[in-house]
Protein backbone atom coordinates (compact mmCIF):
# COMPACT_ATOMS: atom_id res chain seq x y z
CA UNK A 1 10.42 -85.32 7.11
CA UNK A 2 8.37 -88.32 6.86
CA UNK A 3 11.05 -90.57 8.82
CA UNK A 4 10.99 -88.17 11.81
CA UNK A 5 8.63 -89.05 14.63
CA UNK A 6 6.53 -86.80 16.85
CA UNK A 7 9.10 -86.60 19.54
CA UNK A 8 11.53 -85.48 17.25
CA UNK A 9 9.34 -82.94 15.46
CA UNK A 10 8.12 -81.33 19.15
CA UNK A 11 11.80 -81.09 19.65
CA UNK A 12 12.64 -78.84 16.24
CA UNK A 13 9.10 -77.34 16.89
CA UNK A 14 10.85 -75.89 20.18
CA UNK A 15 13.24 -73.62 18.45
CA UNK A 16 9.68 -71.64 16.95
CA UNK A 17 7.69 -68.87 18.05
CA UNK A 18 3.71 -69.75 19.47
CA UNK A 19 2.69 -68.16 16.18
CA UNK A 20 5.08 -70.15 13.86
CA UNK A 21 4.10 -73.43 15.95
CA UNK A 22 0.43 -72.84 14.67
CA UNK A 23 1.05 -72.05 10.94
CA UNK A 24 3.31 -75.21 10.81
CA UNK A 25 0.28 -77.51 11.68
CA UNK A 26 -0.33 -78.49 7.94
CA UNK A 27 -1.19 -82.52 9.02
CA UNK A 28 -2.10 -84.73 11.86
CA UNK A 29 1.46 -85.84 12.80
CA UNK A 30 2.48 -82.15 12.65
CA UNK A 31 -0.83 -81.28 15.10
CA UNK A 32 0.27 -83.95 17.58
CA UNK A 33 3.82 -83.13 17.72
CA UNK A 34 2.97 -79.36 18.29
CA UNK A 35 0.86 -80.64 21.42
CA UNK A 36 4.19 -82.30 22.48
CA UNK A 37 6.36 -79.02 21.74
CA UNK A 38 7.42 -77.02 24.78
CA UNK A 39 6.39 -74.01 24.06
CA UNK A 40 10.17 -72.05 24.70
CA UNK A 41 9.37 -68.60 26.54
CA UNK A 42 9.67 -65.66 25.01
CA UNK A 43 9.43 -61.91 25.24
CA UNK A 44 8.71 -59.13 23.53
CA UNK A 45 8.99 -55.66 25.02
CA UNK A 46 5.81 -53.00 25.19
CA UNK A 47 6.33 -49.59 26.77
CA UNK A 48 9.65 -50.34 27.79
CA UNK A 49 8.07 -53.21 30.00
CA UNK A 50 9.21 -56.66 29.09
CA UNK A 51 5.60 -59.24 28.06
CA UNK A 52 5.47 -63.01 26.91
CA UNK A 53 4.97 -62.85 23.41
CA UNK A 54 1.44 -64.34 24.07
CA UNK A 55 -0.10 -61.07 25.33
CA UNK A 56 -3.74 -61.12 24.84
CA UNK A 57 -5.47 -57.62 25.12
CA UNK A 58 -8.30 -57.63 22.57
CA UNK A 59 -11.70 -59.72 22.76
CA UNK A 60 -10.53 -61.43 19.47
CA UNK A 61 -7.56 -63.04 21.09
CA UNK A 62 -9.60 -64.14 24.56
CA UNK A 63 -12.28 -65.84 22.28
CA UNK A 64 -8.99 -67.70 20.38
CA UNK A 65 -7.45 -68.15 23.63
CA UNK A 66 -9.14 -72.09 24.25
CA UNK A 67 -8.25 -73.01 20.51
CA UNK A 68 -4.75 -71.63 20.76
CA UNK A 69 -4.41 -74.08 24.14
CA UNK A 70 -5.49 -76.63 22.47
CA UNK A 71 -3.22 -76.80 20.13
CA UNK A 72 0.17 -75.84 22.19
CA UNK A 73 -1.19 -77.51 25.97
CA UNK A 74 2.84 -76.71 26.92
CA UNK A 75 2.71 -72.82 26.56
CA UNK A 76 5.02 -71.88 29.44
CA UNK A 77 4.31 -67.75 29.41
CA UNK A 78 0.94 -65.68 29.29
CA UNK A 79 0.08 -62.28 29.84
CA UNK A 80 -3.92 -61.55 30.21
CA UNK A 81 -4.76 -57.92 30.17
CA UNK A 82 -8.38 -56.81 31.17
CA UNK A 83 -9.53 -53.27 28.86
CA UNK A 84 -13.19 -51.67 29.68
CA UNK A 85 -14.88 -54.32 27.07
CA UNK A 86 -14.38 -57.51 28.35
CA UNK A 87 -15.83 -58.81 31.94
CA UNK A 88 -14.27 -62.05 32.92
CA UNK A 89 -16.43 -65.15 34.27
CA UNK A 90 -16.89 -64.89 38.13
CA UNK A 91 -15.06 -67.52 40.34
CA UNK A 92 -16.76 -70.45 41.97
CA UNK A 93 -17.29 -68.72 44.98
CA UNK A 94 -17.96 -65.02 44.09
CA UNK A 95 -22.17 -65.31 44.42
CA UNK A 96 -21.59 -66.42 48.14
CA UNK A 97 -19.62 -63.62 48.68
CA UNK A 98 -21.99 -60.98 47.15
CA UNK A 99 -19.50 -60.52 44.39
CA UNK A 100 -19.65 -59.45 40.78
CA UNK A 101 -19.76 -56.70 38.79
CA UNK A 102 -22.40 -56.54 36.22
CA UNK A 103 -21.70 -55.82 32.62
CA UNK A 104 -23.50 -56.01 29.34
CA UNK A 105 -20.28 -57.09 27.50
CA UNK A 106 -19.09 -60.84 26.70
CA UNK A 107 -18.40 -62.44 29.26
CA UNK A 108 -14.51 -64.16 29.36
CA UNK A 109 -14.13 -67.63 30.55
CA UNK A 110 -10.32 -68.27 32.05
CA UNK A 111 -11.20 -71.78 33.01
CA UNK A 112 -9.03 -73.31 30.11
CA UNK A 113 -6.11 -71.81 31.51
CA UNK A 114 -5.88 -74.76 33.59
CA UNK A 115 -5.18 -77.11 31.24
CA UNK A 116 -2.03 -75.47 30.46
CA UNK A 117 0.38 -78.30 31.75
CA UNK A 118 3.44 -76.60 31.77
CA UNK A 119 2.79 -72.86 32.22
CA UNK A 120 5.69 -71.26 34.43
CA UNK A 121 4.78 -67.63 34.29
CA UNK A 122 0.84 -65.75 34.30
CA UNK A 123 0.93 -61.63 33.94
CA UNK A 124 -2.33 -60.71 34.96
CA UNK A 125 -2.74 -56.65 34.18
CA UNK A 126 -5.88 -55.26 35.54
CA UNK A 127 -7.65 -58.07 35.73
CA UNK A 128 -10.49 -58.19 38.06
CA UNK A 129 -11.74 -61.49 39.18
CA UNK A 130 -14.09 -62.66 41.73
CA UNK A 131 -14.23 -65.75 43.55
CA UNK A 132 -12.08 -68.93 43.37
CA UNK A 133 -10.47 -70.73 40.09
CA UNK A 134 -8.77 -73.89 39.12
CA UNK A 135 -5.60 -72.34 37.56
């Protein structure tokens, strides 16, 4: 495994789930060549509806959320769900507007979405957001 470069890891990295991308990161050449794996999509189904297998509900996954980018920058699928607890961070523009909604709970920050390079599909499932953002 030694002989195989990062390009050629990313590529066998491909054939792996998000999850199993992240557990194989046991050294710095395997962390560098899971930044250079493209994420494949997949999808799981829920309800009878089909999701990306990245489908992040609970406050636990949006805090992970920037780590898990991080490491995998060429996720191509993400579903975002919005439940009563969680409040996402207002747009740029909202406080012009007069928007917002005012909540004592955390407060979810989206904005490293956008350094998702290669993201081809966002679910967004009653998510409210104010104002304008740079994904």
């Amino acid at each position: 495994m030694e002989a195989l470069s990062e390009d050629e890891l990313a590529l066998i990295f491909s054939f792996l789930s998000w999850k199993e991308i992240l557990k194989v990161r046991v050294c710095n050449k395997w962390r560098a060549a899971s930044k250079l794996t493209l994420v494949p999509s997949s999808s799981i189904e829920i309800r009878g509806m089909e999701k990306p297998e990245l489908y992040v509900k609970t406050e636990a996954k949006y805090q992970a959320l920037p780590q898990i980018i991080e490491a995998l920058p060429n996720l191509q699928q993400l579903s975002l769900y919005e439940n009563d607890d969680l409040k996402f961070q207002d747009g740029e523009d909202a406080r012009v507007f007069g928007f917002g909604v005012h909540k004592t709970t955390p407060v979810i920050d989206l904005e490293c979405i956008a350094r998702l390079q290669n993201l081809r599909r966002l679910f967004l499932e009653r998510i409210h957001l104010n104002g304008r953002y740079p994904f």
